[in-house]
Protein backbone atom coordinates (compact mmCIF):
# COMPACT_ATOMS: atom_id res chain seq x y z
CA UNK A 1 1.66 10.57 -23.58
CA UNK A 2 3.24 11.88 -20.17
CA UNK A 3 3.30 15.08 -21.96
CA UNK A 4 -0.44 15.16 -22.96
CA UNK A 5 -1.14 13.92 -19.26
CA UNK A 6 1.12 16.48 -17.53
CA UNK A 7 -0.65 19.43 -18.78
CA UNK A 8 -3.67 18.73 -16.83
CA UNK A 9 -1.69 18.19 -13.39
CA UNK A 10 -0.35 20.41 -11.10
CA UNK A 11 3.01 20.91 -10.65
CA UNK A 12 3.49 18.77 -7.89
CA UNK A 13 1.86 15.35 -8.76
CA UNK A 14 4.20 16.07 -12.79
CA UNK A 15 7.43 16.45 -10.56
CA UNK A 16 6.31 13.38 -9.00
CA UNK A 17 5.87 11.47 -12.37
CA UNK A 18 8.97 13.38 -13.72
CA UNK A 19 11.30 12.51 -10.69
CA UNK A 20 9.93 8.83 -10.39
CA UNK A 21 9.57 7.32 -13.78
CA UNK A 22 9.26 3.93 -13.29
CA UNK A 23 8.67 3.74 -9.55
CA UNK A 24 5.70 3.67 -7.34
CA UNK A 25 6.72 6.91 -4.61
CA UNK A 26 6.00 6.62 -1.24
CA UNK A 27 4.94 3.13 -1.13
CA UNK A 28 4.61 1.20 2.13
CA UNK A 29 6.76 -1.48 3.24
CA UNK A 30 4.50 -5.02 2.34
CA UNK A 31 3.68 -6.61 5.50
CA UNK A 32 4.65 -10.05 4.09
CA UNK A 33 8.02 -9.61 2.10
CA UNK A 34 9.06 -6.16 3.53
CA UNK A 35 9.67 -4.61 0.41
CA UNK A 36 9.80 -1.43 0.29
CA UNK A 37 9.24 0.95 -3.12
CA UNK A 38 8.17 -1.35 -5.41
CA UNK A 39 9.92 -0.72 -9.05
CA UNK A 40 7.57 -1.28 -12.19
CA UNK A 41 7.50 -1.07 -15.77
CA UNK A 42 5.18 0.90 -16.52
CA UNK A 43 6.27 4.62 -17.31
CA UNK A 44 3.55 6.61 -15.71
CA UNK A 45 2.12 6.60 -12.42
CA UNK A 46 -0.03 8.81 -11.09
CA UNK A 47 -1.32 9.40 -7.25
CA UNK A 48 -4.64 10.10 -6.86
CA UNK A 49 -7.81 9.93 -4.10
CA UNK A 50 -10.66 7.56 -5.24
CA UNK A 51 -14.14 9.16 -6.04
CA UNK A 52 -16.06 6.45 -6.89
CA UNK A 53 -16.05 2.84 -6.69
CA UNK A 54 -18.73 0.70 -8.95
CA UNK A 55 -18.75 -2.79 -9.03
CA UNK A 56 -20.74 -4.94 -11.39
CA UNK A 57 -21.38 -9.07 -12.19
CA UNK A 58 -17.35 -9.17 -12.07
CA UNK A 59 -15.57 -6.25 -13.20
CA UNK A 60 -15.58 -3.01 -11.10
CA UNK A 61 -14.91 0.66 -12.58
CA UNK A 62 -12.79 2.82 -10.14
CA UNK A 63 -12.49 6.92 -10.66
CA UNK A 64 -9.49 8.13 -9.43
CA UNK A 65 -8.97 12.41 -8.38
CA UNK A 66 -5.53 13.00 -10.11
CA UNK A 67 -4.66 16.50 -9.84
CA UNK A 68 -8.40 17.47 -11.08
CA UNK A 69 -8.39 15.18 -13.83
CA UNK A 70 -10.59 11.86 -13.47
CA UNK A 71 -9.15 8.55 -14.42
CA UNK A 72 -11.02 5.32 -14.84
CA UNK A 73 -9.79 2.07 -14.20
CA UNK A 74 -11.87 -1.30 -14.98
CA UNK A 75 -10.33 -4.14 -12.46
CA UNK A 76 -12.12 -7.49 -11.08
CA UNK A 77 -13.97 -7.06 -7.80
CA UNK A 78 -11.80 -9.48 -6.34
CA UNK A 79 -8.81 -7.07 -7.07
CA UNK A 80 -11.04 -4.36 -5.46
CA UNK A 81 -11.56 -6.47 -2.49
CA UNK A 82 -7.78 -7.72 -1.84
CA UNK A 83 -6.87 -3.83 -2.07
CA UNK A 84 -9.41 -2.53 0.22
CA UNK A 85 -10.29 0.16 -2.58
CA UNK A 86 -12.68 2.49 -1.53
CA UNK A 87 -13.75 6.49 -1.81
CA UNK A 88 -11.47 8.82 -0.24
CA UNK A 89 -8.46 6.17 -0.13
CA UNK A 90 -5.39 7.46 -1.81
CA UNK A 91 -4.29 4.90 -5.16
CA UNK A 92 -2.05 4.80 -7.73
CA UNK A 93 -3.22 4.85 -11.48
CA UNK A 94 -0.45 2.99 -13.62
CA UNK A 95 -0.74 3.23 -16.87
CA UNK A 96 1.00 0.92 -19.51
CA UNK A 97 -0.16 1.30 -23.01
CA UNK A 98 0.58 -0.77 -25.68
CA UNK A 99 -1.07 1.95 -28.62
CA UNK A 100 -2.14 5.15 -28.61
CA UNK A 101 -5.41 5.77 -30.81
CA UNK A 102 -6.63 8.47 -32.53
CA UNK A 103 -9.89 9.87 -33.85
CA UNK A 104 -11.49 12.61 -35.87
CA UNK A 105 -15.09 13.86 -36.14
């Protein structure tokens, strides 16, 4: 998949993925444990600037600008609230997959 994904990105933000599998770079301390670069699962991250924030009944759909290529996310509201997501904000898409479909025409 990081393959696939990589070929759409500039050079920079694959480095980035390349250099920090696992990790979230640049990551701010918390202001409530002081942690500072939070380790995760999840084998790719990728840094992006929200374009577009929609929320619905509960569940919101954030775009995210990664290197050119748009990435959708579908989190609660609430989760868009505590994280103060909005357009032009940089974010973090992290994405953990489980399976990997595939179709045909």
């Amino acid at each position: 998949m990081f393959e696939q994904i990589s070929r759409h990105l500039s050079s920079d933000h694959a480095y980035n993925i390349a250099i920090n599998v696992g990790r979230v770079p640049g990551m701010k301390q918390h202001p409530v444990t002081g942690i500072g670069e939070m380790k995760i699962s999840a084998r790719n991250v990728l840094k992006g600037k929200i374009v577009e924030v929609t929320k619905g009944a509960t569940t919101a759909h954030v775009r995210i600008d990664v290197g050119g290529t748009m990435v959708t996310s579908s989190i609660t509201n609430a989760a868009v609230d505590e994280l103060k997501l909005g357009v032009g904000k940089d974010a973090y898409a992290v994405l953990k997959a489980s399976d990997v479909m595939i179709g045909i025409d």
